[in-house]
N, C-alpha and C. Protein backbone atom coordinates (compact mmCIF):
# COMPACT_ATOMS: atom_id res chain seq x y z
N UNK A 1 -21.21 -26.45 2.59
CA UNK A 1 -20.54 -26.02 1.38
C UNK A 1 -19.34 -25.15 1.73
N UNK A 2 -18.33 -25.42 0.95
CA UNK A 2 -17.28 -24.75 1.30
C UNK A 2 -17.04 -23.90 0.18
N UNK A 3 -16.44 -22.22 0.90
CA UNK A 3 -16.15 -21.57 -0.81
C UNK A 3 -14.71 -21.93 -1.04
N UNK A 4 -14.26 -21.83 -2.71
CA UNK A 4 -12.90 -22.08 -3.05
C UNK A 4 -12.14 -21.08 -2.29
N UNK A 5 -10.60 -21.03 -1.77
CA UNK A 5 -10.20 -20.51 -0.92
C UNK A 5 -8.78 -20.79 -1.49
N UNK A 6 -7.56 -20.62 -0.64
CA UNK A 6 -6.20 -20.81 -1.19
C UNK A 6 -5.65 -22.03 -1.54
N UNK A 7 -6.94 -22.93 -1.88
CA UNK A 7 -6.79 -24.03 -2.38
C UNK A 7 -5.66 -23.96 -3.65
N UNK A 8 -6.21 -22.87 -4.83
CA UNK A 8 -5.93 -22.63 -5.92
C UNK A 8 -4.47 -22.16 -5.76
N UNK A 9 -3.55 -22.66 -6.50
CA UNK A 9 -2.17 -22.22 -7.13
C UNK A 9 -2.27 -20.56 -7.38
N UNK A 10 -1.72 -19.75 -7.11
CA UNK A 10 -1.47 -18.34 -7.31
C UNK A 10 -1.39 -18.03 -8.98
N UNK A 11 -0.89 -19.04 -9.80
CA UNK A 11 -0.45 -18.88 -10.91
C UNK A 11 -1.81 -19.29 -11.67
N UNK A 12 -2.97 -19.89 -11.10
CA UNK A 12 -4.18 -19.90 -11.32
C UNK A 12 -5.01 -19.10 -11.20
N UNK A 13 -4.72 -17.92 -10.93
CA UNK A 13 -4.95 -16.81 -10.27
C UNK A 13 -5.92 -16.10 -10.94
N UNK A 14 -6.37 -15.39 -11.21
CA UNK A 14 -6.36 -14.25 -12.44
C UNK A 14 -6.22 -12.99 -11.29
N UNK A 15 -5.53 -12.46 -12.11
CA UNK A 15 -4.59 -10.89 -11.14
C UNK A 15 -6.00 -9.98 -11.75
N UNK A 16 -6.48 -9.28 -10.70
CA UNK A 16 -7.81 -7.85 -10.83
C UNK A 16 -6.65 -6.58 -11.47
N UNK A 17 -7.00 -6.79 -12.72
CA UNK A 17 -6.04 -5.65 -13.11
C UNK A 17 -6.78 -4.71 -13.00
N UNK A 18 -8.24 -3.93 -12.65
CA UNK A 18 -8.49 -2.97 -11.90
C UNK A 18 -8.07 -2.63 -11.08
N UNK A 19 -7.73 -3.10 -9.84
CA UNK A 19 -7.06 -2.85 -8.85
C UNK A 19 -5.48 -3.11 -9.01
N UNK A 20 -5.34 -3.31 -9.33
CA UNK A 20 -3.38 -3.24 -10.01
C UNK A 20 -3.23 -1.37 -10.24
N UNK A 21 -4.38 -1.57 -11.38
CA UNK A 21 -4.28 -0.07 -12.14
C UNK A 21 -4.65 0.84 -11.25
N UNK A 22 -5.57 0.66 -10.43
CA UNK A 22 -6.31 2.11 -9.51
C UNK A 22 -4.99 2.17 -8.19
N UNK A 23 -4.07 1.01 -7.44
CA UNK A 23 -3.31 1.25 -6.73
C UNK A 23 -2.32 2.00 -6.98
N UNK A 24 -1.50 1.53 -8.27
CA UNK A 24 -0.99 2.78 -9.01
C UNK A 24 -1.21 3.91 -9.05
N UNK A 25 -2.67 4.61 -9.70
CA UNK A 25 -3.20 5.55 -9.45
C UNK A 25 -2.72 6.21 -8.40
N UNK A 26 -3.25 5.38 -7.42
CA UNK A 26 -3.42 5.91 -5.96
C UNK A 26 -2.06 6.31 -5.53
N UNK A 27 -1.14 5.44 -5.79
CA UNK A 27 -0.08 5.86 -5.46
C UNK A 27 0.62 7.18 -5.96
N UNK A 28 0.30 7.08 -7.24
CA UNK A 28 0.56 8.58 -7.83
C UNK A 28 0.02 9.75 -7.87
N UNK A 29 -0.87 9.49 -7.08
CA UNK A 29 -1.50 10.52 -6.56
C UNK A 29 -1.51 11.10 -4.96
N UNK A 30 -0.53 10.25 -4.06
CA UNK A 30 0.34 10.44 -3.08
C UNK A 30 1.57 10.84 -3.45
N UNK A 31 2.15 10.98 -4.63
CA UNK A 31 3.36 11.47 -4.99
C UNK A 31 3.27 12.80 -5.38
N UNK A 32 2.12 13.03 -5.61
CA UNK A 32 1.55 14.71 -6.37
C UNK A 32 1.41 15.00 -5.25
N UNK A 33 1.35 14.96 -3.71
CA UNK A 33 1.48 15.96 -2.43
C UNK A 33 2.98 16.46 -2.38
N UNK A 34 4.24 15.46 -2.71
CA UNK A 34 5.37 15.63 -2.74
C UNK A 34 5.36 16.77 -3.61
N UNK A 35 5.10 16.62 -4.91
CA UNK A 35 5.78 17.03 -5.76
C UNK A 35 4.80 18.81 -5.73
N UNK A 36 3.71 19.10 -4.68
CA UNK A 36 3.19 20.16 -4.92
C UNK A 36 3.43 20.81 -3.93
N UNK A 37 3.52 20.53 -2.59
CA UNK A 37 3.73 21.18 -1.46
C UNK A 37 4.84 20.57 -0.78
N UNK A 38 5.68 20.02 -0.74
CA UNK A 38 6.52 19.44 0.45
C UNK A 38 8.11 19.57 -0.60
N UNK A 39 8.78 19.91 0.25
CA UNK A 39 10.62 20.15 0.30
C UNK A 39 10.81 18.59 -0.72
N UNK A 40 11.68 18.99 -1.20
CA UNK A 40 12.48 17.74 -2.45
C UNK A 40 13.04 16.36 -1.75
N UNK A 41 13.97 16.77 -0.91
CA UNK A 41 13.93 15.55 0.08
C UNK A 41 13.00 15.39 0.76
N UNK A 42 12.21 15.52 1.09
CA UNK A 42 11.39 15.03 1.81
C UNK A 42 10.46 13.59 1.38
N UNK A 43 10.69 13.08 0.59
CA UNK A 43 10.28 11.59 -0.18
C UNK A 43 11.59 11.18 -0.87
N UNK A 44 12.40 10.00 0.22
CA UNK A 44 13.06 8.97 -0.19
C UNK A 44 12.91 8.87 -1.85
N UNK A 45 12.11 8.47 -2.50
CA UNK A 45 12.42 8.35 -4.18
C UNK A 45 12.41 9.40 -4.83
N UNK A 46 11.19 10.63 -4.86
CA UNK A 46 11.59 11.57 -5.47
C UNK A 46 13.31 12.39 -5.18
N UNK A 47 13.62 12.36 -4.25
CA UNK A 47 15.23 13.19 -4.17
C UNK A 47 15.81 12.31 -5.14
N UNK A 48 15.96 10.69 -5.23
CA UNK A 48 16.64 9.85 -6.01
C UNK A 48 16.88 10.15 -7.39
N UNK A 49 15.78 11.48 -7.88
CA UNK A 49 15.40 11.65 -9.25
C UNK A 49 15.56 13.46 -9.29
N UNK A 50 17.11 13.64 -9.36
CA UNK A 50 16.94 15.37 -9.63
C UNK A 50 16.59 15.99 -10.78
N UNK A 51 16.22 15.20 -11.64
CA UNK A 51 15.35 16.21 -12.72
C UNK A 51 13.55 16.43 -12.39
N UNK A 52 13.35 15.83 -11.33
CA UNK A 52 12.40 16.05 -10.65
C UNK A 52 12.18 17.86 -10.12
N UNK A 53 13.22 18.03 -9.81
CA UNK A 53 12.97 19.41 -8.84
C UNK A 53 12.45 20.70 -9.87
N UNK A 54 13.14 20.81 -11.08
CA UNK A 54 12.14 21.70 -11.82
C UNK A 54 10.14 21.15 -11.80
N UNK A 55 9.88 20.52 -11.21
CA UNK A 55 8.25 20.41 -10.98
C UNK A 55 8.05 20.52 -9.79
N UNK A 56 8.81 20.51 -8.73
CA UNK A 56 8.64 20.97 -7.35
C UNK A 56 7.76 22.20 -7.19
N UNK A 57 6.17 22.23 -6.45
CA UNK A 57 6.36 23.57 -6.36
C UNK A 57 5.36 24.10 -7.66
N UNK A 58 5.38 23.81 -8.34
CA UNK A 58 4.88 24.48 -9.62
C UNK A 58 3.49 24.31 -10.20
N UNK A 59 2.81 23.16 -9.34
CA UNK A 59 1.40 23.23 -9.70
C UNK A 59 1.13 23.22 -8.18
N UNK A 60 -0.95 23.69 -8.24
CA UNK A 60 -1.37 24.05 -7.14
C UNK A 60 -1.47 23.13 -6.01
N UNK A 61 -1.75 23.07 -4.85
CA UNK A 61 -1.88 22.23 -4.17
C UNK A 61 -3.45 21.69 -4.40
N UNK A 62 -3.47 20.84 -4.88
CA UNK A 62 -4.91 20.23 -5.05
C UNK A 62 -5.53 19.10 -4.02
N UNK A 63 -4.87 19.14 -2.75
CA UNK A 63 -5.28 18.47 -1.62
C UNK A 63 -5.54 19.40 -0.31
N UNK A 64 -5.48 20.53 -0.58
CA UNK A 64 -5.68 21.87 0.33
C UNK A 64 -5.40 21.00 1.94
N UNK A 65 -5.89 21.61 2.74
CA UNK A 65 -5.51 21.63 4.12
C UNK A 65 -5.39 19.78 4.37
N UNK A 66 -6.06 18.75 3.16
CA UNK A 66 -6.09 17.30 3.46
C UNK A 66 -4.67 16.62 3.23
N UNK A 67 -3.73 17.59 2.00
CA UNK A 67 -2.42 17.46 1.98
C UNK A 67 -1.55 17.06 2.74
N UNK A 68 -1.92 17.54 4.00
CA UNK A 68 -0.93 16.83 5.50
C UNK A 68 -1.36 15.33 5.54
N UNK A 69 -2.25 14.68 5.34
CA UNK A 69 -2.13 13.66 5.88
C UNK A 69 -2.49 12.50 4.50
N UNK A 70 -2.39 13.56 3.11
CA UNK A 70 -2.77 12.65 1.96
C UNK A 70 -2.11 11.17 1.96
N UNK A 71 -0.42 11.93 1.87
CA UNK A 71 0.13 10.52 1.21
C UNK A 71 0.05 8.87 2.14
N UNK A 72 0.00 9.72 3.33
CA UNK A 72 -0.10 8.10 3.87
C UNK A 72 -1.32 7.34 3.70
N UNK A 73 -2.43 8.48 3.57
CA UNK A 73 -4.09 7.34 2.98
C UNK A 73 -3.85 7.05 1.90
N UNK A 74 -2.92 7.99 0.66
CA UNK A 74 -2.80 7.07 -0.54
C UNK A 74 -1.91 5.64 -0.56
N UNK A 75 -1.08 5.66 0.24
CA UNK A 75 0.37 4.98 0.13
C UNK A 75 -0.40 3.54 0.78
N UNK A 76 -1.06 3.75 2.06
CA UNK A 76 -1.72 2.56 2.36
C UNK A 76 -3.05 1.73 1.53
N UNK A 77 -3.91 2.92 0.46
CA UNK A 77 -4.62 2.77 -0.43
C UNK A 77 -3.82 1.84 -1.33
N UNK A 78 -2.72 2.56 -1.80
CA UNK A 78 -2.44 2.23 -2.78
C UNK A 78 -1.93 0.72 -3.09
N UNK A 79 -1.09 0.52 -1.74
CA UNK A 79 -0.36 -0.92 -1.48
C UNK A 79 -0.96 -1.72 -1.45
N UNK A 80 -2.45 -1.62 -0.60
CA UNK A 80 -2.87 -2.45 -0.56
C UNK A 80 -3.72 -3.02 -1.71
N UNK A 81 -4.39 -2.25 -2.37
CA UNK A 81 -5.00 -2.28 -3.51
C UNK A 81 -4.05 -3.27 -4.49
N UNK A 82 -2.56 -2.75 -4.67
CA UNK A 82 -1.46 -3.30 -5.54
C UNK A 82 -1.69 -5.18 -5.03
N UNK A 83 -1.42 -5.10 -3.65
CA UNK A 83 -1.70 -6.73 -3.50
C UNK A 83 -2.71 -7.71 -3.44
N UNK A 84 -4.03 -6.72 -2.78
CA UNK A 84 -5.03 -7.27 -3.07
C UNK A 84 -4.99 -8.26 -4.36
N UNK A 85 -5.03 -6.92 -5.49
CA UNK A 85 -5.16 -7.36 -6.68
C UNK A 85 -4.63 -9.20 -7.91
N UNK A 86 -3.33 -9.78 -6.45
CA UNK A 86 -3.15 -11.09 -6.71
C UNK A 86 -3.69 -12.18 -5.86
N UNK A 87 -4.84 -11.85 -5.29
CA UNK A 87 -5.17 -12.14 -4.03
C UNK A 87 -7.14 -12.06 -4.37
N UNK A 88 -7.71 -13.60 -4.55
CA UNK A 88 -8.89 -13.06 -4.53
C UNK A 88 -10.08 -13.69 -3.28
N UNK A 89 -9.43 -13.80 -2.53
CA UNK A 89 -10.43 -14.77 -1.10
C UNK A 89 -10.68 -13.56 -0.14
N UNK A 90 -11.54 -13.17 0.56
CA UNK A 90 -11.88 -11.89 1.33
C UNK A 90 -10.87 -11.85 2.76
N UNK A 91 -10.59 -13.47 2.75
CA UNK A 91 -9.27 -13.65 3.80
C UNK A 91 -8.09 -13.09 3.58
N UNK A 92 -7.68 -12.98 2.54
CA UNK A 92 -6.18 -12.87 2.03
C UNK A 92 -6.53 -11.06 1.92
N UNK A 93 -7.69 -10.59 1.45
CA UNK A 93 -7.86 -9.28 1.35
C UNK A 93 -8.08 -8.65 2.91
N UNK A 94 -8.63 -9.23 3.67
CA UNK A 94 -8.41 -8.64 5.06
C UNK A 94 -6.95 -8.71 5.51
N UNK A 95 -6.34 -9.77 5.59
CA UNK A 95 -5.00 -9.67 5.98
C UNK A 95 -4.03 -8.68 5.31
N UNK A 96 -4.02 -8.78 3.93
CA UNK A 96 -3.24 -7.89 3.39
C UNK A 96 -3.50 -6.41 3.66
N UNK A 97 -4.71 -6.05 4.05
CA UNK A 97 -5.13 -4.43 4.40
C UNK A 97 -4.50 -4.66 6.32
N UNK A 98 -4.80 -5.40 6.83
CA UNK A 98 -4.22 -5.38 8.12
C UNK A 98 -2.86 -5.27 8.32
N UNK A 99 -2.21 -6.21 7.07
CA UNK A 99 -0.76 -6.00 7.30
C UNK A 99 0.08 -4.73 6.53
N UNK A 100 -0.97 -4.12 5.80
CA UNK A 100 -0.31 -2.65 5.02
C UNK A 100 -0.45 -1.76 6.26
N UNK A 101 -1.69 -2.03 6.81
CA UNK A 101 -2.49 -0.95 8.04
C UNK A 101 -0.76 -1.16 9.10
N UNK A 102 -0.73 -2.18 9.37
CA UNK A 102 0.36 -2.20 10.57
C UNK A 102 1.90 -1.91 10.08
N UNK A 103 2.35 -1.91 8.91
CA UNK A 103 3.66 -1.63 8.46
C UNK A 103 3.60 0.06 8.11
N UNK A 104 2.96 0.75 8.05
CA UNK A 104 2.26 1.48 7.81
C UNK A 104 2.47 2.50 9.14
N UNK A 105 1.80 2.40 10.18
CA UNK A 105 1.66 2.57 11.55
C UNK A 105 2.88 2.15 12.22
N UNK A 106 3.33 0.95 12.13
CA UNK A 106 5.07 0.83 12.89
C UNK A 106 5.86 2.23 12.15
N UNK A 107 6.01 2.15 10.81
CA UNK A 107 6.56 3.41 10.41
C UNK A 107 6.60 4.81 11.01
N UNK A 108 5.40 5.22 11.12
CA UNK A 108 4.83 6.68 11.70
C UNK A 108 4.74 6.52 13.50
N UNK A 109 4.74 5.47 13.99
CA UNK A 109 4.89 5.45 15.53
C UNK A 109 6.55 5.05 15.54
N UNK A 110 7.34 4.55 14.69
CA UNK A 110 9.02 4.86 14.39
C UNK A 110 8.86 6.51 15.11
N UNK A 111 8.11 7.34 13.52
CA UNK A 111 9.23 8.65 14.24
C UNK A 111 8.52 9.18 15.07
N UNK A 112 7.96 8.71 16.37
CA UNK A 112 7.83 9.38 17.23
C UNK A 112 8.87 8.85 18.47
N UNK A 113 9.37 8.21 18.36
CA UNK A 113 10.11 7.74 19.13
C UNK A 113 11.67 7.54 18.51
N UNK A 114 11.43 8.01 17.03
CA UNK A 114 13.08 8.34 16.24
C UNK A 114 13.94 8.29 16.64
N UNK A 115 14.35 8.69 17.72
CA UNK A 115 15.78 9.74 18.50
C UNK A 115 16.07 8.30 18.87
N UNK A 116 15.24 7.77 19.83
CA UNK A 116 15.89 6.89 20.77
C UNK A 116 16.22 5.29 19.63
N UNK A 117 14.64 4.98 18.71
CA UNK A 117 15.03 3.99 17.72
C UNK A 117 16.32 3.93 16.93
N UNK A 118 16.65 5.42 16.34
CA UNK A 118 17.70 5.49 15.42
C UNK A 118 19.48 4.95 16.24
N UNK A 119 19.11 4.63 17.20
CA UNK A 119 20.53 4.10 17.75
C UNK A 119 20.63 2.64 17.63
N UNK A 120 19.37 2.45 17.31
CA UNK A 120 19.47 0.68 16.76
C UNK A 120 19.53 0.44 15.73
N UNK A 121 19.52 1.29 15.06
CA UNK A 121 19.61 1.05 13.45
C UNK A 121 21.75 0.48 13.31
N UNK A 122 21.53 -0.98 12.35
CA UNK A 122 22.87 -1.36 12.14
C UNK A 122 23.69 -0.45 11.67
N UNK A 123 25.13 -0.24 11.63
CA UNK A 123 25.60 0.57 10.38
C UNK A 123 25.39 0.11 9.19
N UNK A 124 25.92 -1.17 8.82
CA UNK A 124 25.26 -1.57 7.74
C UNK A 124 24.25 -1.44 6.62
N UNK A 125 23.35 -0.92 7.39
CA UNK A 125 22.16 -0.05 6.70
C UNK A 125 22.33 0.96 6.23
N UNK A 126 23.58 1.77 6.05
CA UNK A 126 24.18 2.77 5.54
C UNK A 126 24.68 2.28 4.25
N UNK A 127 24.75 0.97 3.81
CA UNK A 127 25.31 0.69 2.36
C UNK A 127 24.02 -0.01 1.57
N UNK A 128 23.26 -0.04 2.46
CA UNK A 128 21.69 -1.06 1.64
C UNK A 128 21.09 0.17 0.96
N UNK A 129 20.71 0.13 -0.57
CA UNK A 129 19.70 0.86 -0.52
C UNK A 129 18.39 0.70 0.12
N UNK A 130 17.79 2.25 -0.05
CA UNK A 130 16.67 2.15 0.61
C UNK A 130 16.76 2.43 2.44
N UNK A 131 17.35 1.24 2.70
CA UNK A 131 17.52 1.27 4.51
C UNK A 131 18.56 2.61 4.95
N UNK A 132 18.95 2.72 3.81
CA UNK A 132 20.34 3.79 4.14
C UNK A 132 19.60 5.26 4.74
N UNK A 133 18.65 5.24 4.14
CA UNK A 133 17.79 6.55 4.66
C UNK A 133 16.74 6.41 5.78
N UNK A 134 17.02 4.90 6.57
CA UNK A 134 16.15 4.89 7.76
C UNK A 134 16.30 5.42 8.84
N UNK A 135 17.86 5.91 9.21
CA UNK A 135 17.85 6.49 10.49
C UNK A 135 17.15 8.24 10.25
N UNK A 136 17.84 8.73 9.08
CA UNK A 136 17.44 10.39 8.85
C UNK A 136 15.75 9.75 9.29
N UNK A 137 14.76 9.09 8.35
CA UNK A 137 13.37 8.88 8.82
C UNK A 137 12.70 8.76 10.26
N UNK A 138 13.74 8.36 10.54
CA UNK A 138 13.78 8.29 12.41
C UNK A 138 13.51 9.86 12.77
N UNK A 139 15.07 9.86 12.38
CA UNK A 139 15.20 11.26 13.50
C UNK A 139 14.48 13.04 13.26
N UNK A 140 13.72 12.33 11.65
CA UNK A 140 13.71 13.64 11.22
C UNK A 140 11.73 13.88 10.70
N UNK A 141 11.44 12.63 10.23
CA UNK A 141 10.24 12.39 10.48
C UNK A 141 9.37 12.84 11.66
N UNK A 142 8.21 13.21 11.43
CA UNK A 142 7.22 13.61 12.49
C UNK A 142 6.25 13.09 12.35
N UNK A 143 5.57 12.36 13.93
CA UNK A 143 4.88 11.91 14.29
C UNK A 143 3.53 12.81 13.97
N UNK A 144 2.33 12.14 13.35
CA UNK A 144 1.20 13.02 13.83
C UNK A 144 0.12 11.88 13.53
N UNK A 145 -1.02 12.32 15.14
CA UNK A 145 -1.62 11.61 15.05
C UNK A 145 -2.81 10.16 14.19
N UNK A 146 -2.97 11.93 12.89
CA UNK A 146 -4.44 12.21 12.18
C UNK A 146 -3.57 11.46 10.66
N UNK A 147 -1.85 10.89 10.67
CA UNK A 147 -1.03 10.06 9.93
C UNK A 147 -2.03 8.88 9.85
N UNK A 148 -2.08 8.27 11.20
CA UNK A 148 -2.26 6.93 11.74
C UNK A 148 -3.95 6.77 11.21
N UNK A 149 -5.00 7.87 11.18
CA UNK A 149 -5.92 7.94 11.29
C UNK A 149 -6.02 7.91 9.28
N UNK A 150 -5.67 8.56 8.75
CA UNK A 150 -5.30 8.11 7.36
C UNK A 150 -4.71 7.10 6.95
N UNK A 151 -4.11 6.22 7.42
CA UNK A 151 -3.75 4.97 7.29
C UNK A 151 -5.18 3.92 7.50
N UNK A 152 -5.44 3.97 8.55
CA UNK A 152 -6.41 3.65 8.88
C UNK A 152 -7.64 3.39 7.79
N UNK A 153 -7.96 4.93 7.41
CA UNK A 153 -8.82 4.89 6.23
C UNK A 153 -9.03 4.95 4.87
N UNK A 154 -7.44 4.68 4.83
CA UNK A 154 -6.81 4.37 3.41
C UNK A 154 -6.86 2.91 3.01
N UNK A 155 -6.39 1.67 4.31
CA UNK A 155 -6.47 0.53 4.43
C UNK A 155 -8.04 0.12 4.27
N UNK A 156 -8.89 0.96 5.03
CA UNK A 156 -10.24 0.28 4.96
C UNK A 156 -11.26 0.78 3.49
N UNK A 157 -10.72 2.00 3.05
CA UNK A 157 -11.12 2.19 2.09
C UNK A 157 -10.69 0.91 0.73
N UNK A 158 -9.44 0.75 0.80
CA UNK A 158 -8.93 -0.59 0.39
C UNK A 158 -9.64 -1.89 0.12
N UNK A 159 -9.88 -2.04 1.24
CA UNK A 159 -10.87 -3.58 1.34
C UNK A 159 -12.14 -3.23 1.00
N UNK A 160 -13.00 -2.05 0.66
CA UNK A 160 -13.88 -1.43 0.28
C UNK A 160 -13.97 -1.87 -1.54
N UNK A 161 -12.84 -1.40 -1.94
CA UNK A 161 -13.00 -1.41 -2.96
C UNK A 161 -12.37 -2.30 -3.61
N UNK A 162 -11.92 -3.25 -2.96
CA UNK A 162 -11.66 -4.81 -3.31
C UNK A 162 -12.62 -5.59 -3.24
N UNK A 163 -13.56 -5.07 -2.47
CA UNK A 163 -14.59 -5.96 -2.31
C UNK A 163 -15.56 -5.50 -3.31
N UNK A 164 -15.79 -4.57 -3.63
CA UNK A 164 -16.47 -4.39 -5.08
C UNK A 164 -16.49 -4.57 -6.20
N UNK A 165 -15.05 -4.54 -6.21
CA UNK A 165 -14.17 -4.98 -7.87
C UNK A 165 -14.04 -6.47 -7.77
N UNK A 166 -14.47 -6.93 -6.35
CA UNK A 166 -14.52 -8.61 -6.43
C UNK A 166 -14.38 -9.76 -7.33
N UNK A 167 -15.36 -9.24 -7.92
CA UNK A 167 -15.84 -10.15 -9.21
C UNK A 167 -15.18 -9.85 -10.70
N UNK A 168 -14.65 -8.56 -10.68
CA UNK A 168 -13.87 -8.10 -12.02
C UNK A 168 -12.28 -8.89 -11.57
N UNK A 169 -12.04 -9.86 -12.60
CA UNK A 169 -10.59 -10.06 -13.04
C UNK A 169 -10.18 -11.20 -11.78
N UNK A 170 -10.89 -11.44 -10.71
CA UNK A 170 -10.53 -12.47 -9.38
C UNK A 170 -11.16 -13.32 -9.58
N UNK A 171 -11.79 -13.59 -8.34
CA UNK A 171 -12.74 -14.85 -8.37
C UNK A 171 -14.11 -14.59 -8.65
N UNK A 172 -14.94 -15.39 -8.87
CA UNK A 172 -15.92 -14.82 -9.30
C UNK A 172 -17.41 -15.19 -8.05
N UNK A 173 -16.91 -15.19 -6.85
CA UNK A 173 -17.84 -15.26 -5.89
C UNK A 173 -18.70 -16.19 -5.77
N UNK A 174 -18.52 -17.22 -6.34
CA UNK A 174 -19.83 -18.47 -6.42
C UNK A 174 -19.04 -19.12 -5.43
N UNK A 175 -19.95 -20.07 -4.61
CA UNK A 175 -19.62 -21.08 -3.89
C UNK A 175 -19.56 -22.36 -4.83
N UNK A 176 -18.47 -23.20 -4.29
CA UNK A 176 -17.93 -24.20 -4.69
C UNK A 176 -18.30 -25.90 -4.33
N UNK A 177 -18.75 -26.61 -3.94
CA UNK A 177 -19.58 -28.05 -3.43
C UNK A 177 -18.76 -29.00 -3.93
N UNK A 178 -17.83 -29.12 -5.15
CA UNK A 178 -17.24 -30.44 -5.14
C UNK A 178 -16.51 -30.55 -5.91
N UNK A 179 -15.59 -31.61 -6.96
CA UNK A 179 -14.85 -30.92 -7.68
C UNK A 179 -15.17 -30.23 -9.05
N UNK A 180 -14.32 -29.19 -9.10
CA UNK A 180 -15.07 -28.34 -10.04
C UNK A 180 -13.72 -28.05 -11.12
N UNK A 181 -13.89 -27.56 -12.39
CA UNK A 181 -13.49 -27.35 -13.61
C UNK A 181 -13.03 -26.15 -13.51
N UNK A 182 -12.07 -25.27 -13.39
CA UNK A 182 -11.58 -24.03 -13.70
C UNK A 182 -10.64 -24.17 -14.44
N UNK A 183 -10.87 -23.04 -15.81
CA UNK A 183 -9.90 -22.88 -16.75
C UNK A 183 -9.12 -24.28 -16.65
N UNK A 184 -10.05 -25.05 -17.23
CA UNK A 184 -9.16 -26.38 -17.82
C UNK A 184 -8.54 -27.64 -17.20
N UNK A 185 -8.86 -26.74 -15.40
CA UNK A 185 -8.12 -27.72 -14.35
C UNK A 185 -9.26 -28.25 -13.48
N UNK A 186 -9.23 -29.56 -13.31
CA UNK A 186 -10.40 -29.99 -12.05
C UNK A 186 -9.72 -29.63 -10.52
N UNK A 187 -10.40 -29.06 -9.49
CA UNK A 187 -9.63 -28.47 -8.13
C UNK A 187 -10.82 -29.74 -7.10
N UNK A 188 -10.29 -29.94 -6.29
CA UNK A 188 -11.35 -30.69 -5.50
C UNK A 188 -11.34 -29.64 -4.35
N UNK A 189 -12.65 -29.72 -3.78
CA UNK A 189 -12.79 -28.64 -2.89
C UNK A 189 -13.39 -29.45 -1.38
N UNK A 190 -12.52 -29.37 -0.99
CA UNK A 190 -12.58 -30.08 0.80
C UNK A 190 -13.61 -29.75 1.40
């Protein structure tokens, strides 16, 4: 028996809007380290937004000493969660946490080696948004280990809770034997 797999059209999909909604979350709740303890530039989008800076600062730090290494377990939580969520085969959910886990980690092993990377950066990348602020990330970013180690368990917490919400709004975990009827369409299953 084979289970259904990326057989199915994406647009056949059904998107886990639990996990849509909780990555969000998550993500905004890596933005509340910015916005409670850390300098205004110091997050690429918040500086983008100066009516931001009257909240700089102004509520407590509610991640105490875990604050250092919040946003990157949220940011990798969060992403991945965001894609999971169009994505319902445990394949496509491992890969996508592997490939948040490693874009993720190239980033933070970037600035440890900043100085010397940031000379490869094109000029060009000075008129792109977004890229325009990759060399300062280079050179100005800091490496720390216990980053990588929150990534780590932001990604696996990820597939944790993709795999629970499994059955809400994705696929619905039954194995598949032959052709079968979904929402209106017959799929033959190899």
């Amino acid at each position: 028996m084979k289970q259904l797999d990326e057989e199915v059209p994406l647009e056949s999909t059904k998107i886990n809007k639990t996990q849509l909604v909780l990555g969000c979350l998550f993500l905004l709740a890596g933005t509340i380290e910015y916005l409670v303890s850390r300098p205004i530039g110091s997050a690429y989008f918040l500086a983008k937004f100066p009516a931001l800076q009257s909240f700089f600062h102004q509520a407590p730090n509610v991640y105490g000493k875990l604050g250092v290494v919040a946003p990157e377990f949220f940011h990798a939580l969060g992403f991945c969660l965001i894609s999971m969520a169009f994505f319902s085969t445990r394949k496509a959910k491992i890969s996508i946490c592997i490939l948040w886990f490693s874009i993720d980690s190239v980033f933070e092993l970037a600035q440890k080696y900043g100085t010397h990377l940031a000379g490869y950066i094109p000029k060009w990348f000075e008129s792109v948004p977004i890229l325009e602020n990759l060399t300062n990330y280079f050179m100005y970013g800091t490496f720390d280990i216990y980053d990588l180690v929150a990534i780590g368990l932001g990604s696996l917490t990820a597939f944790l809770i993709g795999q629970l919400l499994h059955k809400e709004g994705g696929s619905d975990g039954r194995e598949y034997s032959g052709n079968e009827t979904i929402e209106g369409r017959t799929l033959a299953v190899n």
